[in-house]
PDB file of N, CA and C in Angstrom:
ATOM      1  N   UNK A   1     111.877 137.458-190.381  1.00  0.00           N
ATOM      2  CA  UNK A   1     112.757 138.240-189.533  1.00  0.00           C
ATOM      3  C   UNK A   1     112.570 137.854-188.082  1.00  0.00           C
ATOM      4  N   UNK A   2     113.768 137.809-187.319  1.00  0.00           N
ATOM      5  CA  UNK A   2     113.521 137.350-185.985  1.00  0.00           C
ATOM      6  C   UNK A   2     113.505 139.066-185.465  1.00  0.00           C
ATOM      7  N   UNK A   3     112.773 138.659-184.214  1.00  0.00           N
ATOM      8  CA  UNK A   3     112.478 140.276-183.175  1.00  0.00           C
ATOM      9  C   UNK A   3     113.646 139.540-182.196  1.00  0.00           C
ATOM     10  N   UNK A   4     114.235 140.923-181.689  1.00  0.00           N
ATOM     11  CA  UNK A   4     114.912 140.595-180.345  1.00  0.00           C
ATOM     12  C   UNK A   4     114.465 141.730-179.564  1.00  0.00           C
ATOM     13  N   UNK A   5     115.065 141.367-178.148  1.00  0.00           N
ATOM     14  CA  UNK A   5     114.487 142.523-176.778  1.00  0.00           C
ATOM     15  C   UNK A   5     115.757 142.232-176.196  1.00  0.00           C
ATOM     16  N   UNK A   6     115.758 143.651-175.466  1.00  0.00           N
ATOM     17  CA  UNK A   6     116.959 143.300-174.426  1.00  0.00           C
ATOM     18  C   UNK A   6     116.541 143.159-173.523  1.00  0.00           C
ATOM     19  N   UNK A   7     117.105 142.908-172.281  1.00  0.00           N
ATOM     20  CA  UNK A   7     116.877 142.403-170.927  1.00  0.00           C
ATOM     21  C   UNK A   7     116.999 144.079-170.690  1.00  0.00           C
ATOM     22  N   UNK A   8     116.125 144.155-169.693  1.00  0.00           N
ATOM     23  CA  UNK A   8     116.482 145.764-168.667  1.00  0.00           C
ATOM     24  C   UNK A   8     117.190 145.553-167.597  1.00  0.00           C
ATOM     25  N   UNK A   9     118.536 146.395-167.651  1.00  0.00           N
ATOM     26  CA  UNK A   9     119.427 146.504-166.642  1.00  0.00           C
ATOM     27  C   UNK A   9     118.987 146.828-165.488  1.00  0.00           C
ATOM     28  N   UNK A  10     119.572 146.585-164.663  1.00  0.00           N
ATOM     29  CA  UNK A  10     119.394 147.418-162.959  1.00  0.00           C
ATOM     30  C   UNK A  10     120.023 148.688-163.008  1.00  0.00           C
ATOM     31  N   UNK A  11     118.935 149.112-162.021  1.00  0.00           N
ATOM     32  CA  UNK A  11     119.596 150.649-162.244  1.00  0.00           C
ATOM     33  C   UNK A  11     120.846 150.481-161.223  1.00  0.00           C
ATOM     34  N   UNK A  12     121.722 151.767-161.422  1.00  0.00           N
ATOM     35  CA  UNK A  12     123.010 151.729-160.543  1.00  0.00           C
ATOM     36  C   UNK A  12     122.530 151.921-159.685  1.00  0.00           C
ATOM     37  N   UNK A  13     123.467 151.298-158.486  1.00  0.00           N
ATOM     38  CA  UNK A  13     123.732 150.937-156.974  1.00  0.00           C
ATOM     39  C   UNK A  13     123.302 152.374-155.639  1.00  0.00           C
ATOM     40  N   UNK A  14     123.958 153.451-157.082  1.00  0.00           N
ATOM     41  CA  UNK A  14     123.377 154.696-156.394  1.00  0.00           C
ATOM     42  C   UNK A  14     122.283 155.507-155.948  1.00  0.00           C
ATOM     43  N   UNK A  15     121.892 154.545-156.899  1.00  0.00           N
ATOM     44  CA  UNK A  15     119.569 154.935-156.873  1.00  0.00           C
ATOM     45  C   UNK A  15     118.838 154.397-156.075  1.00  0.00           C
ATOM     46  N   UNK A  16     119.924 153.207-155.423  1.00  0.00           N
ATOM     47  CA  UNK A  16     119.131 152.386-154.791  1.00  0.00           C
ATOM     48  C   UNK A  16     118.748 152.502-153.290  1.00  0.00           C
ATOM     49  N   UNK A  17     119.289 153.504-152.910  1.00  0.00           N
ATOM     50  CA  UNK A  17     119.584 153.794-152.098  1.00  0.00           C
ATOM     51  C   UNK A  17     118.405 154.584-151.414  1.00  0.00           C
ATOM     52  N   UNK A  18     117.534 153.888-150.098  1.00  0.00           N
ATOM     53  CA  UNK A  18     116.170 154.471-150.339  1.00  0.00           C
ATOM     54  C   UNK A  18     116.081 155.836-150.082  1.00  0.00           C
ATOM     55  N   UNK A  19     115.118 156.942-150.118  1.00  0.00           N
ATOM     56  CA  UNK A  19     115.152 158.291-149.459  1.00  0.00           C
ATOM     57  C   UNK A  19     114.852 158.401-148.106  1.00  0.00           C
ATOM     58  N   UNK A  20     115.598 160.006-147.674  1.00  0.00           N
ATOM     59  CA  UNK A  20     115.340 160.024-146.013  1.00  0.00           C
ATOM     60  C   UNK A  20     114.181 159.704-145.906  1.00  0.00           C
ATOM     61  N   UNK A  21     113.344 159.429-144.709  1.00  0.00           N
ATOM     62  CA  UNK A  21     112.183 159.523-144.502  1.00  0.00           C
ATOM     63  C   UNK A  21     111.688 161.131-144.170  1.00  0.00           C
ATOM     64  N   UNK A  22     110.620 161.219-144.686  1.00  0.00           N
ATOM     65  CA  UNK A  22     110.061 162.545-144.508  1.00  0.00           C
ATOM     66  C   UNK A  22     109.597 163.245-143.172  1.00  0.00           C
ATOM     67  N   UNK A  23     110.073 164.265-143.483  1.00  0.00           N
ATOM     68  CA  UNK A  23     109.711 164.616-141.594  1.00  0.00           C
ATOM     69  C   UNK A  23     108.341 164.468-140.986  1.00  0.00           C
ATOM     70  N   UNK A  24     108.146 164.137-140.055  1.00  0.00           N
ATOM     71  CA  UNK A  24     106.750 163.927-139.589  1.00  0.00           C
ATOM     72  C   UNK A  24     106.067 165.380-139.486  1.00  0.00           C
ATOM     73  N   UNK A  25     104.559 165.196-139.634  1.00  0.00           N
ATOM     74  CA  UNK A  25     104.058 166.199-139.242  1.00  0.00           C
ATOM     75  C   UNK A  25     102.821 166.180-138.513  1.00  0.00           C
ATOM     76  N   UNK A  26     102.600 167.268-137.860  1.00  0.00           N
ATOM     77  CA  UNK A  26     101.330 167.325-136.746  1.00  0.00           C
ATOM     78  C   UNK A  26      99.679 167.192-137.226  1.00  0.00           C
ATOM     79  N   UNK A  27      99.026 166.732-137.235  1.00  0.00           N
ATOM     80  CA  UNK A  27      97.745 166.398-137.731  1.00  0.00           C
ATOM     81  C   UNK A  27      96.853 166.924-136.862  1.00  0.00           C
ATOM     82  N   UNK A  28      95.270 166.814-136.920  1.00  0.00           N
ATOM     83  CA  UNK A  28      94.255 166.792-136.019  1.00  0.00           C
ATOM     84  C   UNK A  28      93.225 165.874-136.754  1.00  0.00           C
ATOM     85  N   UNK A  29      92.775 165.120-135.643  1.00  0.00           N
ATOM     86  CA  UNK A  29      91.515 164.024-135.919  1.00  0.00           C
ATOM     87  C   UNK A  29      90.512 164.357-134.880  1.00  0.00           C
ATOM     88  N   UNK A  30      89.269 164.533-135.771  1.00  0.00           N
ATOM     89  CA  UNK A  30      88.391 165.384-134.969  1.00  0.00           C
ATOM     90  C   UNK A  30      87.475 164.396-134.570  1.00  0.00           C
ATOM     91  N   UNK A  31      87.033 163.909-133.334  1.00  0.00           N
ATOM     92  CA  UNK A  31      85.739 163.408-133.773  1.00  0.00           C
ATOM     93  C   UNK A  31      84.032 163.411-133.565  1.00  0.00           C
ATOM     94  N   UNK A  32      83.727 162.767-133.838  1.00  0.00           N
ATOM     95  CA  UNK A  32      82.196 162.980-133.982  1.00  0.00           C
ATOM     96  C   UNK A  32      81.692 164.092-132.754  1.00  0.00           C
ATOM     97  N   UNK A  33      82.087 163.992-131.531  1.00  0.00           N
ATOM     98  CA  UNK A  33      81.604 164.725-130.465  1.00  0.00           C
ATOM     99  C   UNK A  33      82.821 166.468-130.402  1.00  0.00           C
ATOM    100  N   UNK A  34      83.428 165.964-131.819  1.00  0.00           N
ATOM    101  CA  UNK A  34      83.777 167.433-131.621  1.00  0.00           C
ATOM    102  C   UNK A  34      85.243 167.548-130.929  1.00  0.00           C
ATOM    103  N   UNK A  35      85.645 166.673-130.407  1.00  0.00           N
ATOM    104  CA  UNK A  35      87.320 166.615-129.249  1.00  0.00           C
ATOM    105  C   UNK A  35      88.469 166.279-130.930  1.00  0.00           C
ATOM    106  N   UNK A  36      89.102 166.962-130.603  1.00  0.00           N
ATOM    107  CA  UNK A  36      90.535 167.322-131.902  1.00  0.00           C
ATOM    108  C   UNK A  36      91.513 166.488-130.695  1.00  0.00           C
ATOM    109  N   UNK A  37      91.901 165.351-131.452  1.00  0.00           N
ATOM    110  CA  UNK A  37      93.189 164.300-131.331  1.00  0.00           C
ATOM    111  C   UNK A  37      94.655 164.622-131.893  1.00  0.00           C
ATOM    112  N   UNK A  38      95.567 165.594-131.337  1.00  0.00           N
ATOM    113  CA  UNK A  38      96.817 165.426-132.571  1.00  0.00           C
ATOM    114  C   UNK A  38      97.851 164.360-132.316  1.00  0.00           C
ATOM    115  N   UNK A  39      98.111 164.243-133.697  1.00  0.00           N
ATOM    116  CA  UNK A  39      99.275 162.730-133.725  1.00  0.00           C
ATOM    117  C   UNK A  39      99.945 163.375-135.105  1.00  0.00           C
ATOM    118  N   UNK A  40     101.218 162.777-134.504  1.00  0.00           N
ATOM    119  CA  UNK A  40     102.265 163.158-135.778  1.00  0.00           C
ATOM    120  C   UNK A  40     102.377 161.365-136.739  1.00  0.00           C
ATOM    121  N   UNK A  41     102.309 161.899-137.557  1.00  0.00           N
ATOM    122  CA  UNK A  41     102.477 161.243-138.968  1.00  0.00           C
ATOM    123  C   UNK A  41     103.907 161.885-139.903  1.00  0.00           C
ATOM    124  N   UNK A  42     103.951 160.871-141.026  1.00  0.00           N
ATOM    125  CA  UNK A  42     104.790 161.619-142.147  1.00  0.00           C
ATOM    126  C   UNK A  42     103.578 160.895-143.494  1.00  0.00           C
ATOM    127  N   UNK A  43     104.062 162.100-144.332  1.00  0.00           N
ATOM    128  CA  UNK A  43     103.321 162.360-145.482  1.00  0.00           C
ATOM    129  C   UNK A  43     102.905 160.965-146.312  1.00  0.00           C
ATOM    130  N   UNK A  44     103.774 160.202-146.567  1.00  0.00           N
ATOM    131  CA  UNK A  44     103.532 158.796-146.627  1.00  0.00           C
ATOM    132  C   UNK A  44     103.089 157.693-146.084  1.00  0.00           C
ATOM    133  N   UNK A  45     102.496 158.353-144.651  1.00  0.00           N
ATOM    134  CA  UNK A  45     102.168 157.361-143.747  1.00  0.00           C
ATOM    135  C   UNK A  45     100.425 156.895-144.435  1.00  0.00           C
ATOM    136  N   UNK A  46     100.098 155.834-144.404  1.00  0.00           N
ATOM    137  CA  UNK A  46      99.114 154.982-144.717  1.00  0.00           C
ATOM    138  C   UNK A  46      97.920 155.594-144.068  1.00  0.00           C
ATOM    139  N   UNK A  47      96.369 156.214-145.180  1.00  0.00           N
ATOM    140  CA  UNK A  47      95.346 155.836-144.111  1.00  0.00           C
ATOM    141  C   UNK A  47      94.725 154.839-143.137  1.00  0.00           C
ATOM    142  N   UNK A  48      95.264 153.516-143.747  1.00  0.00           N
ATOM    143  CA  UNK A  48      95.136 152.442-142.598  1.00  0.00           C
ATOM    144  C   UNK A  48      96.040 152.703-141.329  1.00  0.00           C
ATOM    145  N   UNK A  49      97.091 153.217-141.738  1.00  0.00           N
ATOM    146  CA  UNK A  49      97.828 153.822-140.643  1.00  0.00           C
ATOM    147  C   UNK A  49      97.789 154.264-139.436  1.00  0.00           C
ATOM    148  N   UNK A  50      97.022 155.445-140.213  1.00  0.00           N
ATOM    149  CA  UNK A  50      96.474 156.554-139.357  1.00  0.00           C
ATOM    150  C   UNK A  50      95.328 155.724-137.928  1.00  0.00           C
ATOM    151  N   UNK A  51      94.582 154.932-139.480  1.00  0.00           N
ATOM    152  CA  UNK A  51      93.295 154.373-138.591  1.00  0.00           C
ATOM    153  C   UNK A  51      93.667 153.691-137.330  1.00  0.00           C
ATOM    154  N   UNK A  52      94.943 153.137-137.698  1.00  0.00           N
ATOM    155  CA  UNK A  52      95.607 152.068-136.757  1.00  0.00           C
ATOM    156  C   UNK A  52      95.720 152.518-135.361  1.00  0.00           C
ATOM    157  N   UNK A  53      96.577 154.170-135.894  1.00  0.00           N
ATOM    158  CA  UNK A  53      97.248 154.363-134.647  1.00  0.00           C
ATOM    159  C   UNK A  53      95.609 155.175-133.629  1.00  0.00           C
ATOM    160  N   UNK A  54      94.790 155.798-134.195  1.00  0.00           N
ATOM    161  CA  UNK A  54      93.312 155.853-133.985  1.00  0.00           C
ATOM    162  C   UNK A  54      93.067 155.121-133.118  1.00  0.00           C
ATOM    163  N   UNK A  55      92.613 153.245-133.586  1.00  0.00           N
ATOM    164  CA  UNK A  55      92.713 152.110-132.394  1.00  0.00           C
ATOM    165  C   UNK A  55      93.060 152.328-131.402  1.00  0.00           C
ATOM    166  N   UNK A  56      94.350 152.415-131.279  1.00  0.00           N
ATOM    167  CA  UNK A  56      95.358 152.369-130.418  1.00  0.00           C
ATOM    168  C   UNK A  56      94.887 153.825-129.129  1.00  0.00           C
ATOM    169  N   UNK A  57      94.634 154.716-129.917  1.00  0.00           N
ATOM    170  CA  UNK A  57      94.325 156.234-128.699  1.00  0.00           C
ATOM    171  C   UNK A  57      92.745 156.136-128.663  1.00  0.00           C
ATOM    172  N   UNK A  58      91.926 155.061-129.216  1.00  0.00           N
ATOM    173  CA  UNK A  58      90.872 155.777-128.742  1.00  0.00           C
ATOM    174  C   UNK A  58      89.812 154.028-128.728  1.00  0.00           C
ATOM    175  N   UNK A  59      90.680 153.001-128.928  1.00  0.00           N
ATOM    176  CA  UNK A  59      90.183 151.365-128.727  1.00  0.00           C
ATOM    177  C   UNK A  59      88.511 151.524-129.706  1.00  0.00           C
ATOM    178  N   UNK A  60      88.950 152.328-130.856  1.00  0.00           N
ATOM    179  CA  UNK A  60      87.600 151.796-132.050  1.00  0.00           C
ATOM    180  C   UNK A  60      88.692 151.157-132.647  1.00  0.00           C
ATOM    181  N   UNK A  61      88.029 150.038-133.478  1.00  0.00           N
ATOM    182  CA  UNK A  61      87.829 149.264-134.675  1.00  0.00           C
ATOM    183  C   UNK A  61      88.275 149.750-135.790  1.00  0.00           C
ATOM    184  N   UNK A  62      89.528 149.497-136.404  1.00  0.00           N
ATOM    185  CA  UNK A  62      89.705 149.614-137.550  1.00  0.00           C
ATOM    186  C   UNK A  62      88.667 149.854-138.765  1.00  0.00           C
ATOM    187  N   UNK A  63      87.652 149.233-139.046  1.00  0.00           N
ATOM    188  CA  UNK A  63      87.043 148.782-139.879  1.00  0.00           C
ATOM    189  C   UNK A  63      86.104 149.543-139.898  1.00  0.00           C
ATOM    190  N   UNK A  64      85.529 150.140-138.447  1.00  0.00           N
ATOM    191  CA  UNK A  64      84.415 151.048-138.485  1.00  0.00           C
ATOM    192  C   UNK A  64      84.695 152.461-138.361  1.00  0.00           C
ATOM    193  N   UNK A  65      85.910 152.805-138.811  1.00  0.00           N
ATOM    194  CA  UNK A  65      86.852 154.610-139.021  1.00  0.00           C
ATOM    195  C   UNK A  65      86.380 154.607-140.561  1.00  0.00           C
ATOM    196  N   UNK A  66      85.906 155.789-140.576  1.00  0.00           N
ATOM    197  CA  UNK A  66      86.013 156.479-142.063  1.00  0.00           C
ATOM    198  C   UNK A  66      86.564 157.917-141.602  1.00  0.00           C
ATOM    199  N   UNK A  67      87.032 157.882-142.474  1.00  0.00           N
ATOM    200  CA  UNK A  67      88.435 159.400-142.402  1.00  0.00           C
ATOM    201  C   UNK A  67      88.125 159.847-143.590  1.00  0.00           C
ATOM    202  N   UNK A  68      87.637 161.020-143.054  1.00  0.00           N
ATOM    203  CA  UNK A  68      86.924 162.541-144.061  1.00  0.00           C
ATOM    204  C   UNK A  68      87.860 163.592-144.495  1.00  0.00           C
ATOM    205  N   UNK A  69      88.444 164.211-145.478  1.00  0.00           N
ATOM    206  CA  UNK A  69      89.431 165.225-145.365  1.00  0.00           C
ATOM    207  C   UNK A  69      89.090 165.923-146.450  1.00  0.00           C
ATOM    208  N   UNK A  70      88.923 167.271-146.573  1.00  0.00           N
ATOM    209  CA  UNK A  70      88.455 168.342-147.534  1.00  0.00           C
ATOM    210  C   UNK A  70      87.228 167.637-148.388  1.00  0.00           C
ATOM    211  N   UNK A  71      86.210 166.860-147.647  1.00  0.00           N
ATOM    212  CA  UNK A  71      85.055 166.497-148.271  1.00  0.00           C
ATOM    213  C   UNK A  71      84.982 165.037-148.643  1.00  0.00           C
ATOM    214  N   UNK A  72      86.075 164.662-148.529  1.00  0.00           N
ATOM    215  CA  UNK A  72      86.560 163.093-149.075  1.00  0.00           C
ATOM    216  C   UNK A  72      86.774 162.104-148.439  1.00  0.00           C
ATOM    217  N   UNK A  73      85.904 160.827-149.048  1.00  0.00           N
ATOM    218  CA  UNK A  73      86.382 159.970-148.045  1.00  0.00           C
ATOM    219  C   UNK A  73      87.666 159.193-148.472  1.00  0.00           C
ATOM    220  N   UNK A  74      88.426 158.851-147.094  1.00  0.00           N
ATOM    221  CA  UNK A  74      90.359 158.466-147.195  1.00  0.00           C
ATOM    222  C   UNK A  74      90.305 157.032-147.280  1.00  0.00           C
ATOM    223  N   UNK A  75      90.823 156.806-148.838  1.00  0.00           N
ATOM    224  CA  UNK A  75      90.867 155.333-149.001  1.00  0.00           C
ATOM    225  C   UNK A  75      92.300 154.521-148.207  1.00  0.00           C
ATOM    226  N   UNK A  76      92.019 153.912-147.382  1.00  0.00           N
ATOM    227  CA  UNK A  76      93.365 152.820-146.501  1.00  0.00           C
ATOM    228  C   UNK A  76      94.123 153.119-147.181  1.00  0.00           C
ATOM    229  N   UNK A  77      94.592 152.165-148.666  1.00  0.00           N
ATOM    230  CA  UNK A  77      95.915 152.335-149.289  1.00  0.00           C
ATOM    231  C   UNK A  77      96.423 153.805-149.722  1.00  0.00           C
ATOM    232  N   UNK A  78      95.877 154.462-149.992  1.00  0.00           N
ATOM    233  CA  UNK A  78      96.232 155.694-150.324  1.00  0.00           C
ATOM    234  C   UNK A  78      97.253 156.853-148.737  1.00  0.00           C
ATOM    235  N   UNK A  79      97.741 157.578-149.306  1.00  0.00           N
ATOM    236  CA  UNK A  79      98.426 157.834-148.361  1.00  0.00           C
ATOM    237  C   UNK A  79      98.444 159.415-148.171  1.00  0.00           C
ATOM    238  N   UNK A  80      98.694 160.227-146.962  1.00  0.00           N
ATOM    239  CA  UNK A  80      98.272 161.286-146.555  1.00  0.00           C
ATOM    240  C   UNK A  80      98.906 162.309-147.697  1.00  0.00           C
ATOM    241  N   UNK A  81     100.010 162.109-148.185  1.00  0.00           N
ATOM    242  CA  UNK A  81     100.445 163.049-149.227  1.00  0.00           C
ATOM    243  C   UNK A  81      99.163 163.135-150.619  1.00  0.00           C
ATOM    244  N   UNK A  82      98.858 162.036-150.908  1.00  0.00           N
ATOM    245  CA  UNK A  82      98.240 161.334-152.220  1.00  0.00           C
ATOM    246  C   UNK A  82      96.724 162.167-151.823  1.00  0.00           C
ATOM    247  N   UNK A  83      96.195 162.998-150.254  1.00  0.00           N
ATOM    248  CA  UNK A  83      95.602 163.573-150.331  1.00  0.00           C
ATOM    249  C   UNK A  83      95.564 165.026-149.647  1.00  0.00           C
ATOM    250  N   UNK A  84      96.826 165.691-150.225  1.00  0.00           N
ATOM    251  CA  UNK A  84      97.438 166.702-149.601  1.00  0.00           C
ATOM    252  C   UNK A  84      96.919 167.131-148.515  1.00  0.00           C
ATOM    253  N   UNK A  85      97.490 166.222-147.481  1.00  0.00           N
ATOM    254  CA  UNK A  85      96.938 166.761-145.890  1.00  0.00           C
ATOM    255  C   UNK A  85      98.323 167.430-145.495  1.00  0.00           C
ATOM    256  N   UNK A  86      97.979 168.805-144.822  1.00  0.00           N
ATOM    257  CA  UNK A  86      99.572 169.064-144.472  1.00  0.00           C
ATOM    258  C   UNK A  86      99.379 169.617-143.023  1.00  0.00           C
ATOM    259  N   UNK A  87     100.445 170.147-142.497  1.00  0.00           N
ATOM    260  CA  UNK A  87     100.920 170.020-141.170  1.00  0.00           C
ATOM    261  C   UNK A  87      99.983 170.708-140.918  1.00  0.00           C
ATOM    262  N   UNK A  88      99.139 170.705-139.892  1.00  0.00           N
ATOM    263  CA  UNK A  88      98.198 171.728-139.113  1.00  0.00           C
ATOM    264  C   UNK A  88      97.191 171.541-139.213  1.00  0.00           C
ATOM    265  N   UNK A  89      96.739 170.245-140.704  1.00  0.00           N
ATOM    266  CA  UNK A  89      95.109 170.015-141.205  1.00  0.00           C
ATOM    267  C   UNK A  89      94.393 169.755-139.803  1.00  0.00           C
ATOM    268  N   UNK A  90      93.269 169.137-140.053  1.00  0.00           N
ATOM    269  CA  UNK A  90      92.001 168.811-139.186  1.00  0.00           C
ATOM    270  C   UNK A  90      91.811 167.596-140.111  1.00  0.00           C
ATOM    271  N   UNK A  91      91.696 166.406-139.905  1.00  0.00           N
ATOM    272  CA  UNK A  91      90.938 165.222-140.296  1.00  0.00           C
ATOM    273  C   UNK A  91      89.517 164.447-139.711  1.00  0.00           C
ATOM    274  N   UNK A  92      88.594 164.790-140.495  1.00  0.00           N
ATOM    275  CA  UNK A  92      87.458 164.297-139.633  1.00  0.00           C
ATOM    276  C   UNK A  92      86.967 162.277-139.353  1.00  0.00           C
ATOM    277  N   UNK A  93      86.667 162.558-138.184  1.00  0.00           N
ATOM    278  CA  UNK A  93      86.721 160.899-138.047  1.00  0.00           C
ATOM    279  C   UNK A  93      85.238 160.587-138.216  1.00  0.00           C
ATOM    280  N   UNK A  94      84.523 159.676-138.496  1.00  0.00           N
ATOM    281  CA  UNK A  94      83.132 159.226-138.402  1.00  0.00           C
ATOM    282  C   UNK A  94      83.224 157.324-138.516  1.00  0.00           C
ATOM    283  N   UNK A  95      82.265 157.267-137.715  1.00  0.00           N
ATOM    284  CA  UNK A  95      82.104 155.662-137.488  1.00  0.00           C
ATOM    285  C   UNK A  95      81.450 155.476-138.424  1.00  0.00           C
ATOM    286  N   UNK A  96      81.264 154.064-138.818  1.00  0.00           N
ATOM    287  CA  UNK A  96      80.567 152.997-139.856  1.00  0.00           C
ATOM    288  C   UNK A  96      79.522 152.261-139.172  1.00  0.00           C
ATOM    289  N   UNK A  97      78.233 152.191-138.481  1.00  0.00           N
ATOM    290  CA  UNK A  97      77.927 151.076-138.070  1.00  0.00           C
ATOM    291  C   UNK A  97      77.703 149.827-138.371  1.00  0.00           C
ATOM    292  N   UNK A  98      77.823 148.971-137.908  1.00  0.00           N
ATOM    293  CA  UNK A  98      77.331 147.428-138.987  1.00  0.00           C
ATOM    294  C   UNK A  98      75.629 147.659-138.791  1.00  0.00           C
ATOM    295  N   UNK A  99      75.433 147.171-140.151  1.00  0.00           N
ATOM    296  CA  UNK A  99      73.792 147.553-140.007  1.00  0.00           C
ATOM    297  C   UNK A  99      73.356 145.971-140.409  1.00  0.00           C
TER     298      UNK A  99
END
């Protein structure tokens, strides 16, 4: 007996269509000495993201941010929804040193 497969269609034209972007929301990044940073994000925005825009307001290093949130440490790819941070949280910042 021969097996056959079908090819999978594309979905219609109508799906394709990406979603709004999500509204941004207000954060806090606390850090080590205690000073609360707010920056607006949206829920999908990247913990590398975050870290990025971090750099940018406070000239640390990507690489040496670890981002703490309800006990956890925030993996880069993962994203602020994926660790239900919502409008008003507190995110804690802590450095990495190279040892």
């Amino acid at each position: 007996g021969s097996s056959s497969f079908r090819l999978a269609r594309g979905r219609p034209s109508a799906r394709t269509r990406t979603p709004p972007p999500l509204p941004k929301m207000q954060i806090f990044i606390k850090t080590l000495t205690g000073r609360k940073t707010n920056f607006n994000f949206e829920p999908d925005n990247t913990v590398r993201q975050v870290k990025e825009a971090l750099q940018e307001k406070e000239g640390i290093q990507v690489e040496q941010i670890r981002l703490i949130y309800s006990g956890k440490q925030m993996s880069d790819e993962c994203t602020l929804q994926d660790y239900n941070v919502k409008p008003g949280s507190t995110v804690h910042m802590v450095l990495q040193l190279r040892g």
